[in-house]
ModelCIF file with pLDDT and N, C-alpha, C, O atoms, coordinates in Angstrom:
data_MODEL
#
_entry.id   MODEL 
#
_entity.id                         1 
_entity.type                       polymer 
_entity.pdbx_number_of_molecules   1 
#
_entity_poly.entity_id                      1 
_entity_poly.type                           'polypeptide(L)' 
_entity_poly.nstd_linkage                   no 
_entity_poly.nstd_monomer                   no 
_entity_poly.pdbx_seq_one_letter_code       
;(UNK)(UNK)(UNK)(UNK)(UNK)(UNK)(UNK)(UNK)(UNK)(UNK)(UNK)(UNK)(UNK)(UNK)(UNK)(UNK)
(UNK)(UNK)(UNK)(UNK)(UNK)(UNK)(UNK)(UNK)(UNK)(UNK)(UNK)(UNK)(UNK)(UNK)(UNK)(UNK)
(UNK)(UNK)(UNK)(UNK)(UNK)(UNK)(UNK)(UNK)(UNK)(UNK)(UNK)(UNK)(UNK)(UNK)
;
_entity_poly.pdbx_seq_one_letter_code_can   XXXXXXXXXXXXXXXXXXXXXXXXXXXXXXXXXXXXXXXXXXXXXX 
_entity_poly.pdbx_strand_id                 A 
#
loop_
_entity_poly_seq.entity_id 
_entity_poly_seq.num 
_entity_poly_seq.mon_id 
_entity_poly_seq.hetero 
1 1  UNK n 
1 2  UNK n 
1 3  UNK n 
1 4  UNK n 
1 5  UNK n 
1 6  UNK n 
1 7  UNK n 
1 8  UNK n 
1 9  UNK n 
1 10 UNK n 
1 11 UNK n 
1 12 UNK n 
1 13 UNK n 
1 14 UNK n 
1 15 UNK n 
1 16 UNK n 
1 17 UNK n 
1 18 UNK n 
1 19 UNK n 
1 20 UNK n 
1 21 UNK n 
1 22 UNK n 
1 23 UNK n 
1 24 UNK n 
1 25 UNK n 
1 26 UNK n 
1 27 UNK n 
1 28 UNK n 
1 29 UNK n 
1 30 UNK n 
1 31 UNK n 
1 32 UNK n 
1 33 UNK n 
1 34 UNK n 
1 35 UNK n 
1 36 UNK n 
1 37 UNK n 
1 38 UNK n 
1 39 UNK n 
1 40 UNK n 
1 41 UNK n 
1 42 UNK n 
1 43 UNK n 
1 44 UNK n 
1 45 UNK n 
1 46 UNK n 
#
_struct_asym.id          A 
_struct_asym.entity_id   1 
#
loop_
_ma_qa_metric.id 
_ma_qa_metric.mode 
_ma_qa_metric.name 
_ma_qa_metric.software_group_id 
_ma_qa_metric.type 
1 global pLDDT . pLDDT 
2 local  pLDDT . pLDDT 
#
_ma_qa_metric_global.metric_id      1 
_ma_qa_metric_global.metric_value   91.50 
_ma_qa_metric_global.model_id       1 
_ma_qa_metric_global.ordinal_id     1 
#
loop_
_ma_qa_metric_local.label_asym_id 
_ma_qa_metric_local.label_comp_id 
_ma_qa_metric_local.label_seq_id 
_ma_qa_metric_local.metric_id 
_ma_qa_metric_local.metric_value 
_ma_qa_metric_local.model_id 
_ma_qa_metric_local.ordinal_id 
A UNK 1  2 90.00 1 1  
A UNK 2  2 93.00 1 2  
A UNK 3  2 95.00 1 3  
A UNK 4  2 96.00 1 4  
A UNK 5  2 95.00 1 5  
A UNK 6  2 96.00 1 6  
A UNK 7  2 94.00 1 7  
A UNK 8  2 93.00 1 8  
A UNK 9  2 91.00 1 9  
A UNK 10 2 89.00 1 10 
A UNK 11 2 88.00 1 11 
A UNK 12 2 84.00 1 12 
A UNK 13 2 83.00 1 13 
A UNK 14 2 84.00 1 14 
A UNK 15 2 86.00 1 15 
A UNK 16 2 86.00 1 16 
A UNK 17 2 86.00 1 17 
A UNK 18 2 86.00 1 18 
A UNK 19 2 88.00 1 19 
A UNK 20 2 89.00 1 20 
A UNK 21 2 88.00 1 21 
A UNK 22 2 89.00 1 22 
A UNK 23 2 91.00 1 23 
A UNK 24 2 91.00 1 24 
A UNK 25 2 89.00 1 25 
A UNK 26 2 92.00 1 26 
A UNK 27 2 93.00 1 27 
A UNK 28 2 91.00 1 28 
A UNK 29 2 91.00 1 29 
A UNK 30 2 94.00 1 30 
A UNK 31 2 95.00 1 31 
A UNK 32 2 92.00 1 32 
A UNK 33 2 93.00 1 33 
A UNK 34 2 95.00 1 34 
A UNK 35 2 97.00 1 35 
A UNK 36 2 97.00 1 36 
A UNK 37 2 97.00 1 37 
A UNK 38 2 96.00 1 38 
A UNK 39 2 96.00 1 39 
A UNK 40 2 95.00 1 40 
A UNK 41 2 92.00 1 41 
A UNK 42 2 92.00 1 42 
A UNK 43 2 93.00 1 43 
A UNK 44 2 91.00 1 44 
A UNK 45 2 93.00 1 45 
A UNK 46 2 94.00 1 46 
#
loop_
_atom_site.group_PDB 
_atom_site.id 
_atom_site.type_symbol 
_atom_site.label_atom_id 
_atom_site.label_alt_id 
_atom_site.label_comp_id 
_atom_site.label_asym_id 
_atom_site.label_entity_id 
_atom_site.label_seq_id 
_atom_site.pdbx_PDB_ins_code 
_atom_site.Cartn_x 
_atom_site.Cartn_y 
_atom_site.Cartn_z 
_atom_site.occupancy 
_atom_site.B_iso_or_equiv 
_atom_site.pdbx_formal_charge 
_atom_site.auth_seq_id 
_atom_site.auth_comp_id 
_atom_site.auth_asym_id 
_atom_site.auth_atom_id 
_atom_site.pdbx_PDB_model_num 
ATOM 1   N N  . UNK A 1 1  ? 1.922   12.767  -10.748 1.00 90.00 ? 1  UNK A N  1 
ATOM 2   C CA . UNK A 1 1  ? 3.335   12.419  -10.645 1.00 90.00 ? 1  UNK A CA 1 
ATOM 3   C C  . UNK A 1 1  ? 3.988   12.921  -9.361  1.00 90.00 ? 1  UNK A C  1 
ATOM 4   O O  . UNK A 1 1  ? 5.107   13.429  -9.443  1.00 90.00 ? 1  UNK A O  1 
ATOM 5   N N  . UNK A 1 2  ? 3.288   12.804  -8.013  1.00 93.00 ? 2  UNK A N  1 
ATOM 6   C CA . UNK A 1 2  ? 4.044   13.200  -6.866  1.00 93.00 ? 2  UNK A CA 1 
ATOM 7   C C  . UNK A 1 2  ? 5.307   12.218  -6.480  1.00 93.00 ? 2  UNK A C  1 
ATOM 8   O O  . UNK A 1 2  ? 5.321   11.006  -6.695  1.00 93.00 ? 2  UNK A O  1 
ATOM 9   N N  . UNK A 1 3  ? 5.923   12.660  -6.124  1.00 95.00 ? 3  UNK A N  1 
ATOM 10  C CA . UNK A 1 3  ? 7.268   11.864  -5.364  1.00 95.00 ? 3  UNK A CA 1 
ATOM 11  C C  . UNK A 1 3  ? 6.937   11.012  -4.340  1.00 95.00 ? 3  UNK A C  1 
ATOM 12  O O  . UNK A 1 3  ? 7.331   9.855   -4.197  1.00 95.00 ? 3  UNK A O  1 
ATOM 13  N N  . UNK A 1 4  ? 6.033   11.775  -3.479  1.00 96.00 ? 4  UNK A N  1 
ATOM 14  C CA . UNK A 1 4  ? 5.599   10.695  -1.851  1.00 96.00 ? 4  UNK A CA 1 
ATOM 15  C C  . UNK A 1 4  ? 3.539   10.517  -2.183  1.00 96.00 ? 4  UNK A C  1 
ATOM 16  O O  . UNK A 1 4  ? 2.522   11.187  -2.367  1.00 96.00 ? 4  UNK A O  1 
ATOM 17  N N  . UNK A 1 5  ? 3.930   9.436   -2.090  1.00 95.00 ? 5  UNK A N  1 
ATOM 18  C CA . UNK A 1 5  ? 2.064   8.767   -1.481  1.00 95.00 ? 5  UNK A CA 1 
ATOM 19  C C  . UNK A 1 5  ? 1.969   8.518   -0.361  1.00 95.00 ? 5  UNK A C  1 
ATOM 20  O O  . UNK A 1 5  ? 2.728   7.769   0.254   1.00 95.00 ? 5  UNK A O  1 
ATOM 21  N N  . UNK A 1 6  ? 0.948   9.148   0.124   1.00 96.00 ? 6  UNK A N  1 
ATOM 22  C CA . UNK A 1 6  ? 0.827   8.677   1.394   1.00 96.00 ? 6  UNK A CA 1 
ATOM 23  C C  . UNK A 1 6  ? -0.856  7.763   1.586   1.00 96.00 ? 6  UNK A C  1 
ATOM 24  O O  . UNK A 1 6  ? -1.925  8.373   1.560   1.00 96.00 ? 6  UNK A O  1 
ATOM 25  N N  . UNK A 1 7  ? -0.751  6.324   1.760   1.00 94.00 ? 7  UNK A N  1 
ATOM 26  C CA . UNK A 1 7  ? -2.214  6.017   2.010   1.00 94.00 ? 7  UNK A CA 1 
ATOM 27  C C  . UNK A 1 7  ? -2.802  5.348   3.009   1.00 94.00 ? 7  UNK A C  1 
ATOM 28  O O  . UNK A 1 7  ? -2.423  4.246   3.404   1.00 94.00 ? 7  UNK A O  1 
ATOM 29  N N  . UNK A 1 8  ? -4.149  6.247   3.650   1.00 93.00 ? 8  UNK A N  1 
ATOM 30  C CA . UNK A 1 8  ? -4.297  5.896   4.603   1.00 93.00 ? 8  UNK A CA 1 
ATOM 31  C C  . UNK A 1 8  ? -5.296  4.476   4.771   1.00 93.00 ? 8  UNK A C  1 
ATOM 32  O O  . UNK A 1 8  ? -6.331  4.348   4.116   1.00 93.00 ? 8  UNK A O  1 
ATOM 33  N N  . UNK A 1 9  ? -4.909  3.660   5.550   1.00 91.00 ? 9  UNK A N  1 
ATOM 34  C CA . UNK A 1 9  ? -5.512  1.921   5.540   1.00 91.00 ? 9  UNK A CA 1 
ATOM 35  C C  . UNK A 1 9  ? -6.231  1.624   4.476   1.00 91.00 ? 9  UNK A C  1 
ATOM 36  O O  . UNK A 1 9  ? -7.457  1.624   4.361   1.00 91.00 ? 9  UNK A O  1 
ATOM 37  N N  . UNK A 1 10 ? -5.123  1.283   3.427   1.00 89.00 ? 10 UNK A N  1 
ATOM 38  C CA . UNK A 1 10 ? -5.190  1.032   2.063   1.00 89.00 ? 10 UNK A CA 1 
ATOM 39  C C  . UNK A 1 10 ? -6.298  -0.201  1.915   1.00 89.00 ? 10 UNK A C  1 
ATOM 40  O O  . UNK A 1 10 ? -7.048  -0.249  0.940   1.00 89.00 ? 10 UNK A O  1 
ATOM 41  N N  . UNK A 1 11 ? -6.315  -0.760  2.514   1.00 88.00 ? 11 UNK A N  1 
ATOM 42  C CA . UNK A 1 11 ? -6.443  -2.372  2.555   1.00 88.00 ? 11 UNK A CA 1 
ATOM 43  C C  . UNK A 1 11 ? -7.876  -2.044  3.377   1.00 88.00 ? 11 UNK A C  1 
ATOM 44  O O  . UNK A 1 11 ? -8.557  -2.881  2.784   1.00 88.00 ? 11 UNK A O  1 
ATOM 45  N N  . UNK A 1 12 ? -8.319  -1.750  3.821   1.00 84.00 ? 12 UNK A N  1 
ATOM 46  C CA . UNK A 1 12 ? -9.854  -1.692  4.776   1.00 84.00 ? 12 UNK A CA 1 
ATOM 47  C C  . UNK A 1 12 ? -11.007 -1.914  4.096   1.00 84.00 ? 12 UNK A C  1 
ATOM 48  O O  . UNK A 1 12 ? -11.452 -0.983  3.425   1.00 84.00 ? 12 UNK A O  1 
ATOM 49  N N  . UNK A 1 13 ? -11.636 -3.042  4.129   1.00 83.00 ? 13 UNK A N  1 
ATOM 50  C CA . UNK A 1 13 ? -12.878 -3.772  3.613   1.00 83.00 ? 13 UNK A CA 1 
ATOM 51  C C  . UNK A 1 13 ? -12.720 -4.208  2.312   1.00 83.00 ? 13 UNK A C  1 
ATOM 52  O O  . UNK A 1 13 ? -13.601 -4.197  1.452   1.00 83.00 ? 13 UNK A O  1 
ATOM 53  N N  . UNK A 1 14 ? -11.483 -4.625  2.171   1.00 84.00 ? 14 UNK A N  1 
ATOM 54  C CA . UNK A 1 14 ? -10.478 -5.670  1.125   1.00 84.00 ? 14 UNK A CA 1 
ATOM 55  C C  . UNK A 1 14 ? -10.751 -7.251  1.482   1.00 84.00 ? 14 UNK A C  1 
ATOM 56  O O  . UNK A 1 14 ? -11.172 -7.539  2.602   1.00 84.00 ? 14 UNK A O  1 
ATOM 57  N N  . UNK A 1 15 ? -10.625 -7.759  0.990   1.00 86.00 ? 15 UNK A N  1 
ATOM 58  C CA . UNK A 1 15 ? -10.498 -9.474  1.052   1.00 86.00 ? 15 UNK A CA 1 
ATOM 59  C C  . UNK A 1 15 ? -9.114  -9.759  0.738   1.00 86.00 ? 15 UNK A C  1 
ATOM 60  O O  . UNK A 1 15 ? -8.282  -8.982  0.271   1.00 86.00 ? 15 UNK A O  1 
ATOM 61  N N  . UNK A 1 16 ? -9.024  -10.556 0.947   1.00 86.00 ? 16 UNK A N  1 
ATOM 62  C CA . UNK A 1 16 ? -7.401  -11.287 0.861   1.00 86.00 ? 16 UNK A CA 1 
ATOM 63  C C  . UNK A 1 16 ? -6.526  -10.936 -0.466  1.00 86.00 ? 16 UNK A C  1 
ATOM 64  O O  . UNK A 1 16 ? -5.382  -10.497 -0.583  1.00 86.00 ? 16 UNK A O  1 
ATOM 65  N N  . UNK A 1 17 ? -7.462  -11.282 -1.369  1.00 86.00 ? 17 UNK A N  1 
ATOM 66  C CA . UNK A 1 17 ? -7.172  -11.034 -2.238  1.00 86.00 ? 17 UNK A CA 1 
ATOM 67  C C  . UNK A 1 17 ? -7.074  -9.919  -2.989  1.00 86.00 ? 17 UNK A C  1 
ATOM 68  O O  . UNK A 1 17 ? -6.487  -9.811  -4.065  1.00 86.00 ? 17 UNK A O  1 
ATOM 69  N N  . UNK A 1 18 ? -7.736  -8.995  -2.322  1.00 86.00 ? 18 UNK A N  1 
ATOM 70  C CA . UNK A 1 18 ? -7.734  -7.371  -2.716  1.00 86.00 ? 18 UNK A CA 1 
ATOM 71  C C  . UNK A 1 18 ? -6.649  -6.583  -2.066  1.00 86.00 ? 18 UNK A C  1 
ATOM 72  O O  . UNK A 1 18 ? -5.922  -5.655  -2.420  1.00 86.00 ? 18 UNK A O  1 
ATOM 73  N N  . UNK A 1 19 ? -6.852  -7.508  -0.656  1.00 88.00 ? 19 UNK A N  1 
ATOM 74  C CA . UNK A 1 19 ? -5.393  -6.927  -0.345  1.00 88.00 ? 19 UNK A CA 1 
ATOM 75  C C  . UNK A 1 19 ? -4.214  -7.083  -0.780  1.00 88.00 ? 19 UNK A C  1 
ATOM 76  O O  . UNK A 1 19 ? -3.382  -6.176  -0.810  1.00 88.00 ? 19 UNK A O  1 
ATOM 77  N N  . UNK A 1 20 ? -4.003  -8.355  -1.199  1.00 89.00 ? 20 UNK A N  1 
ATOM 78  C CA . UNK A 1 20 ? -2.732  -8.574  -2.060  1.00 89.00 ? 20 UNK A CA 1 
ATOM 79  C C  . UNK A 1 20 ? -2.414  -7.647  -3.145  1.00 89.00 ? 20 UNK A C  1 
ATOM 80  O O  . UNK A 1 20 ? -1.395  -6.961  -3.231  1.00 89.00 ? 20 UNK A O  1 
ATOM 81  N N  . UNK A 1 21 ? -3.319  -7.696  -3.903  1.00 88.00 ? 21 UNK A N  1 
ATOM 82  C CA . UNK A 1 21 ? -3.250  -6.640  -5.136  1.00 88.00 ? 21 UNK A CA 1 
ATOM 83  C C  . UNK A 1 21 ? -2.815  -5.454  -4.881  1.00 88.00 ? 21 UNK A C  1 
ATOM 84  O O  . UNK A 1 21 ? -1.795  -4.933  -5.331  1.00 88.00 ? 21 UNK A O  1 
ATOM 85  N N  . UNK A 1 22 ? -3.776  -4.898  -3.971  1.00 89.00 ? 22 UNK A N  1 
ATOM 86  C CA . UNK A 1 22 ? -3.540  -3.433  -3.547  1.00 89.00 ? 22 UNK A CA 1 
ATOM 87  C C  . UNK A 1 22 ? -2.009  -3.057  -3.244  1.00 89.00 ? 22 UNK A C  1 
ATOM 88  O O  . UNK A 1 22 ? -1.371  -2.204  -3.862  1.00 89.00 ? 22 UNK A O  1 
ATOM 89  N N  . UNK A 1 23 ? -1.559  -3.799  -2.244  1.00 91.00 ? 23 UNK A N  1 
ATOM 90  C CA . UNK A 1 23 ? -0.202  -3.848  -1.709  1.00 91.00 ? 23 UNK A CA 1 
ATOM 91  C C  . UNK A 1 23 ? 0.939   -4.121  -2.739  1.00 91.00 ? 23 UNK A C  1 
ATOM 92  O O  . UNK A 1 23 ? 2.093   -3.700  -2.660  1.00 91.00 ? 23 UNK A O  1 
ATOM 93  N N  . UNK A 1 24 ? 0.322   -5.021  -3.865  1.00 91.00 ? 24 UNK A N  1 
ATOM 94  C CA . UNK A 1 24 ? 1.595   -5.546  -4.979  1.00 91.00 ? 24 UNK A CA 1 
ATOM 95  C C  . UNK A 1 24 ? 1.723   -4.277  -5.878  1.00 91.00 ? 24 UNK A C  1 
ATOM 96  O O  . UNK A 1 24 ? 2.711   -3.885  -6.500  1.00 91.00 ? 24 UNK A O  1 
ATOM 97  N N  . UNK A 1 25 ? 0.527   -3.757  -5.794  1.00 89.00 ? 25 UNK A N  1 
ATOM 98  C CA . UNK A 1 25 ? 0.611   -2.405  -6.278  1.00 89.00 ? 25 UNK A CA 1 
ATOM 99  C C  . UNK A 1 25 ? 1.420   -1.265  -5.659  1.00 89.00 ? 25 UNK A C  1 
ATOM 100 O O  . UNK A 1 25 ? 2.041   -0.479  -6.374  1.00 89.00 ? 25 UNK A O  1 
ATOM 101 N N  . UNK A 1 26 ? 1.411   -1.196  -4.607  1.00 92.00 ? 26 UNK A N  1 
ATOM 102 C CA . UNK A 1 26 ? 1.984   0.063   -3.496  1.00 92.00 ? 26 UNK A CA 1 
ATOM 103 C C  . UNK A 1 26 ? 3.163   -0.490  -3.775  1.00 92.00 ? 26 UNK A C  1 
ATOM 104 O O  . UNK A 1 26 ? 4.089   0.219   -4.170  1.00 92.00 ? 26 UNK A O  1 
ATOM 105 N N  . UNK A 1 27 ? 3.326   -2.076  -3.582  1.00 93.00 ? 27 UNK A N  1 
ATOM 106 C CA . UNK A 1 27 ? 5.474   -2.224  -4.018  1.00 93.00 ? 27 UNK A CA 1 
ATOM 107 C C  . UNK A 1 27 ? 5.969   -1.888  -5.088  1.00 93.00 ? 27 UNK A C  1 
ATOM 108 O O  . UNK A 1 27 ? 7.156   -1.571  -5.160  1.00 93.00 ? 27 UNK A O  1 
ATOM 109 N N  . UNK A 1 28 ? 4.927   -1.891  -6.431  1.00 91.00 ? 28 UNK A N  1 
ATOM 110 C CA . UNK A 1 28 ? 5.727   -1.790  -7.717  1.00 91.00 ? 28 UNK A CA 1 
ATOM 111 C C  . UNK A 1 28 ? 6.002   -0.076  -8.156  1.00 91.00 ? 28 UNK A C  1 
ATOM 112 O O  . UNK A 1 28 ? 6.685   0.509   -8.997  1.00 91.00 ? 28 UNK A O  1 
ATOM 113 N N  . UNK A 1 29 ? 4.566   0.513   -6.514  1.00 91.00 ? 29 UNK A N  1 
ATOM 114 C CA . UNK A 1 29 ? 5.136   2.144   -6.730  1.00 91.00 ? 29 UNK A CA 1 
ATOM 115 C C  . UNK A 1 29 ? 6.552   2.578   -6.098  1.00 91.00 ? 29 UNK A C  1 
ATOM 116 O O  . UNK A 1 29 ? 7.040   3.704   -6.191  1.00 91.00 ? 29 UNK A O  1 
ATOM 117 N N  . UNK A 1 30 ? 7.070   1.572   -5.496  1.00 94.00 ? 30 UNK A N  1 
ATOM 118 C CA . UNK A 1 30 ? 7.902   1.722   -4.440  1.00 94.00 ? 30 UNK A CA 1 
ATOM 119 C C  . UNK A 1 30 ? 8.960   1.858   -5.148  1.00 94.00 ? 30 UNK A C  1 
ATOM 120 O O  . UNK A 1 30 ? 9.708   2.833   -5.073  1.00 94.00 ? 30 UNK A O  1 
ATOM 121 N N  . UNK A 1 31 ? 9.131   0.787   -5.979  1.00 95.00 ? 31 UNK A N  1 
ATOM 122 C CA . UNK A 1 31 ? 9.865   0.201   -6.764  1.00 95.00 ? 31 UNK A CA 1 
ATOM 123 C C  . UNK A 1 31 ? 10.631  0.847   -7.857  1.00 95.00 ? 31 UNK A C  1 
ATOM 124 O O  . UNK A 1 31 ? 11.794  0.834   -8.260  1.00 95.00 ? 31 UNK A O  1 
ATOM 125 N N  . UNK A 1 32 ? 9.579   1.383   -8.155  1.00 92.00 ? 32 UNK A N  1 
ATOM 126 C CA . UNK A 1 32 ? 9.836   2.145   -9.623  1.00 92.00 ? 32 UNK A CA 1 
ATOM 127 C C  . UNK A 1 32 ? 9.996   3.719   -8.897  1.00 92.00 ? 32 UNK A C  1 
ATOM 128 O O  . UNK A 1 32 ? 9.720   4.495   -9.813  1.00 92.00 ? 32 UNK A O  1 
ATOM 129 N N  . UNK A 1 33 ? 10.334  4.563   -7.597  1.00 93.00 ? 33 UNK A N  1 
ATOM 130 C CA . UNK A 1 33 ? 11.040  5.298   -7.631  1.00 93.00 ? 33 UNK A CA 1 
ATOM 131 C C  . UNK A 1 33 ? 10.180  6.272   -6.050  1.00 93.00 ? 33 UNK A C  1 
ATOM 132 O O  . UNK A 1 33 ? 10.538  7.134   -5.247  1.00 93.00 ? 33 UNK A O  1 
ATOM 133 N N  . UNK A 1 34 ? 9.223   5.650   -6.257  1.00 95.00 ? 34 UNK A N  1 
ATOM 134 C CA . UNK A 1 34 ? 7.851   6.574   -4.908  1.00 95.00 ? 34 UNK A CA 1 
ATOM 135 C C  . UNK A 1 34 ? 8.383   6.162   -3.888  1.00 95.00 ? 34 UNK A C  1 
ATOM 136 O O  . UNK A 1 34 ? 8.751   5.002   -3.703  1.00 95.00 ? 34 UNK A O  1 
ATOM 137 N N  . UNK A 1 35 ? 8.554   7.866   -2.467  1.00 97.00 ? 35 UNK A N  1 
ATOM 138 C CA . UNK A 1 35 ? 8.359   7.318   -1.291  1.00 97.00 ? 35 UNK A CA 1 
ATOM 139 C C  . UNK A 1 35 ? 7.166   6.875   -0.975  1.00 97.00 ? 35 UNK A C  1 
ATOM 140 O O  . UNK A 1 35 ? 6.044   7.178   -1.379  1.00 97.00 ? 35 UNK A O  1 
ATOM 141 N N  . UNK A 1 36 ? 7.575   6.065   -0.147  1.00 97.00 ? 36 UNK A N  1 
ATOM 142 C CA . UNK A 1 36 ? 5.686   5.288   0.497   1.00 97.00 ? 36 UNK A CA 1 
ATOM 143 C C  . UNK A 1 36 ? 5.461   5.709   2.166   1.00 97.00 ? 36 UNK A C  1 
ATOM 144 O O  . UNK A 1 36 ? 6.403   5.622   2.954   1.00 97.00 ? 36 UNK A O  1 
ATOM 145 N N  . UNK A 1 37 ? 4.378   6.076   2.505   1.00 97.00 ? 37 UNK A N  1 
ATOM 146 C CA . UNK A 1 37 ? 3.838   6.061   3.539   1.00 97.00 ? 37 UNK A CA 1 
ATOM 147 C C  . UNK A 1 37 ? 2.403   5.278   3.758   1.00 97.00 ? 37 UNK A C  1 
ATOM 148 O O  . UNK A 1 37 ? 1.353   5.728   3.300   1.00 97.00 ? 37 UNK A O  1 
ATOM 149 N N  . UNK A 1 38 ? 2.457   4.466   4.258   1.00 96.00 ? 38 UNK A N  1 
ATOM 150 C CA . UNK A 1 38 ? 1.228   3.675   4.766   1.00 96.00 ? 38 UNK A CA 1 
ATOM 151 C C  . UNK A 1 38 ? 0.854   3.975   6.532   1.00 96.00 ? 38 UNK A C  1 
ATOM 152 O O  . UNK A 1 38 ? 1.536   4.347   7.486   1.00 96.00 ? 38 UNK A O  1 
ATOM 153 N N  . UNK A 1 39 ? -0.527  3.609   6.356   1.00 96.00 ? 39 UNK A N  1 
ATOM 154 C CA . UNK A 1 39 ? -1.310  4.220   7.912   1.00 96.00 ? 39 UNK A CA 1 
ATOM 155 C C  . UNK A 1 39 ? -2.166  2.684   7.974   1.00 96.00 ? 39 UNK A C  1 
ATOM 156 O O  . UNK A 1 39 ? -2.841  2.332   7.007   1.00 96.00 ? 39 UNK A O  1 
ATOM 157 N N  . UNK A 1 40 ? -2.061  1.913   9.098   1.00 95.00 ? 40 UNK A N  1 
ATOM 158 C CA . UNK A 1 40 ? -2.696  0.331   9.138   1.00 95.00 ? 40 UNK A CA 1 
ATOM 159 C C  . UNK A 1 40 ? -2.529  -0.418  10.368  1.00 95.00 ? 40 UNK A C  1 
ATOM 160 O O  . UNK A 1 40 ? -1.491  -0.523  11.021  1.00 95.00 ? 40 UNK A O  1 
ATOM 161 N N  . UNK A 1 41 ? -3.444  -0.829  10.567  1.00 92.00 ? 41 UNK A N  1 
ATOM 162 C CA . UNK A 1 41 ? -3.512  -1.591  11.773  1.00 92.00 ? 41 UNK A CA 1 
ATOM 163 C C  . UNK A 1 41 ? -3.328  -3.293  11.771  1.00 92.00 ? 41 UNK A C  1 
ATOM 164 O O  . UNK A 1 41 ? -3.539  -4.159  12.619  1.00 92.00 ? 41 UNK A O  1 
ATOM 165 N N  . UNK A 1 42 ? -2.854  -3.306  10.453  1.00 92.00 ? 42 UNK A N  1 
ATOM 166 C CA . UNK A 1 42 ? -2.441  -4.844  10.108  1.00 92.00 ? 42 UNK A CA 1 
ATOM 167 C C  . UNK A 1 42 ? -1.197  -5.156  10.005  1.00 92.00 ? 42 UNK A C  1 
ATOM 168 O O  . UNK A 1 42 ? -0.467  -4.733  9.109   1.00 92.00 ? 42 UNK A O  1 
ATOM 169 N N  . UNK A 1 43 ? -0.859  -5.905  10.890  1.00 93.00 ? 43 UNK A N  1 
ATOM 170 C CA . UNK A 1 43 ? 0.649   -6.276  11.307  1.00 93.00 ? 43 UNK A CA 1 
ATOM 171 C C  . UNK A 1 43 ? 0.905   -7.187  10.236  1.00 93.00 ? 43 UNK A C  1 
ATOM 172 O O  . UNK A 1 43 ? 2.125   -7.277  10.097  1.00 93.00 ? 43 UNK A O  1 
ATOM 173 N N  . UNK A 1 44 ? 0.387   -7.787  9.551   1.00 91.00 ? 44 UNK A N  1 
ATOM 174 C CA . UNK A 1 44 ? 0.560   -8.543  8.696   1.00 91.00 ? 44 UNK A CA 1 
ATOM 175 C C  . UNK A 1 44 ? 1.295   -7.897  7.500   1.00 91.00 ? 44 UNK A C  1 
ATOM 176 O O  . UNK A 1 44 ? 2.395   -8.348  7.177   1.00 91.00 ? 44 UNK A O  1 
ATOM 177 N N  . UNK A 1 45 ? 0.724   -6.824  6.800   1.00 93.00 ? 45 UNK A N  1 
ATOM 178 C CA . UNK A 1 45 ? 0.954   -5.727  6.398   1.00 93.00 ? 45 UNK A CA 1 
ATOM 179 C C  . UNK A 1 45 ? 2.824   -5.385  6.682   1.00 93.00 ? 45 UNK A C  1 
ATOM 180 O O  . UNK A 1 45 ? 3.930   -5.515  6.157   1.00 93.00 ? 45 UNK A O  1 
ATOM 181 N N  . UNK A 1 46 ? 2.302   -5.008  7.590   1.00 94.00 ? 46 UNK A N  1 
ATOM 182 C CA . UNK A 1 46 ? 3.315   -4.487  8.109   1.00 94.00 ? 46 UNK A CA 1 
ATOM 183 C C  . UNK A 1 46 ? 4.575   -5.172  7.470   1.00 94.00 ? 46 UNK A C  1 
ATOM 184 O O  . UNK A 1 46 ? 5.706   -4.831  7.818   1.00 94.00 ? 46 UNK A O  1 
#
């Protein structure tokens, strides 16, 4: 139950579709009350 996550290139040797997930996941932590820190070289992402 930490307050801040921090994760580093969440998404690295993901497929499209893993990445989606992963990330829909990191928003609904967002969401529901977590600071977020992400580390990524995908502007997409971004």
């Amino acid at each position: 139950r930490p307050d801040v996550i921090v994760l580093d290139e969440p998404t690295t040797g993901l497929d499209y579709r893993g990445m989606q997930e992963m990330m829909e996941l990191v928003r609904r932590l967002h969401e529901s009350g977590h600071t977020i820190l992400v580390i990524t070289h995908d502007m997409r992402l971004v």
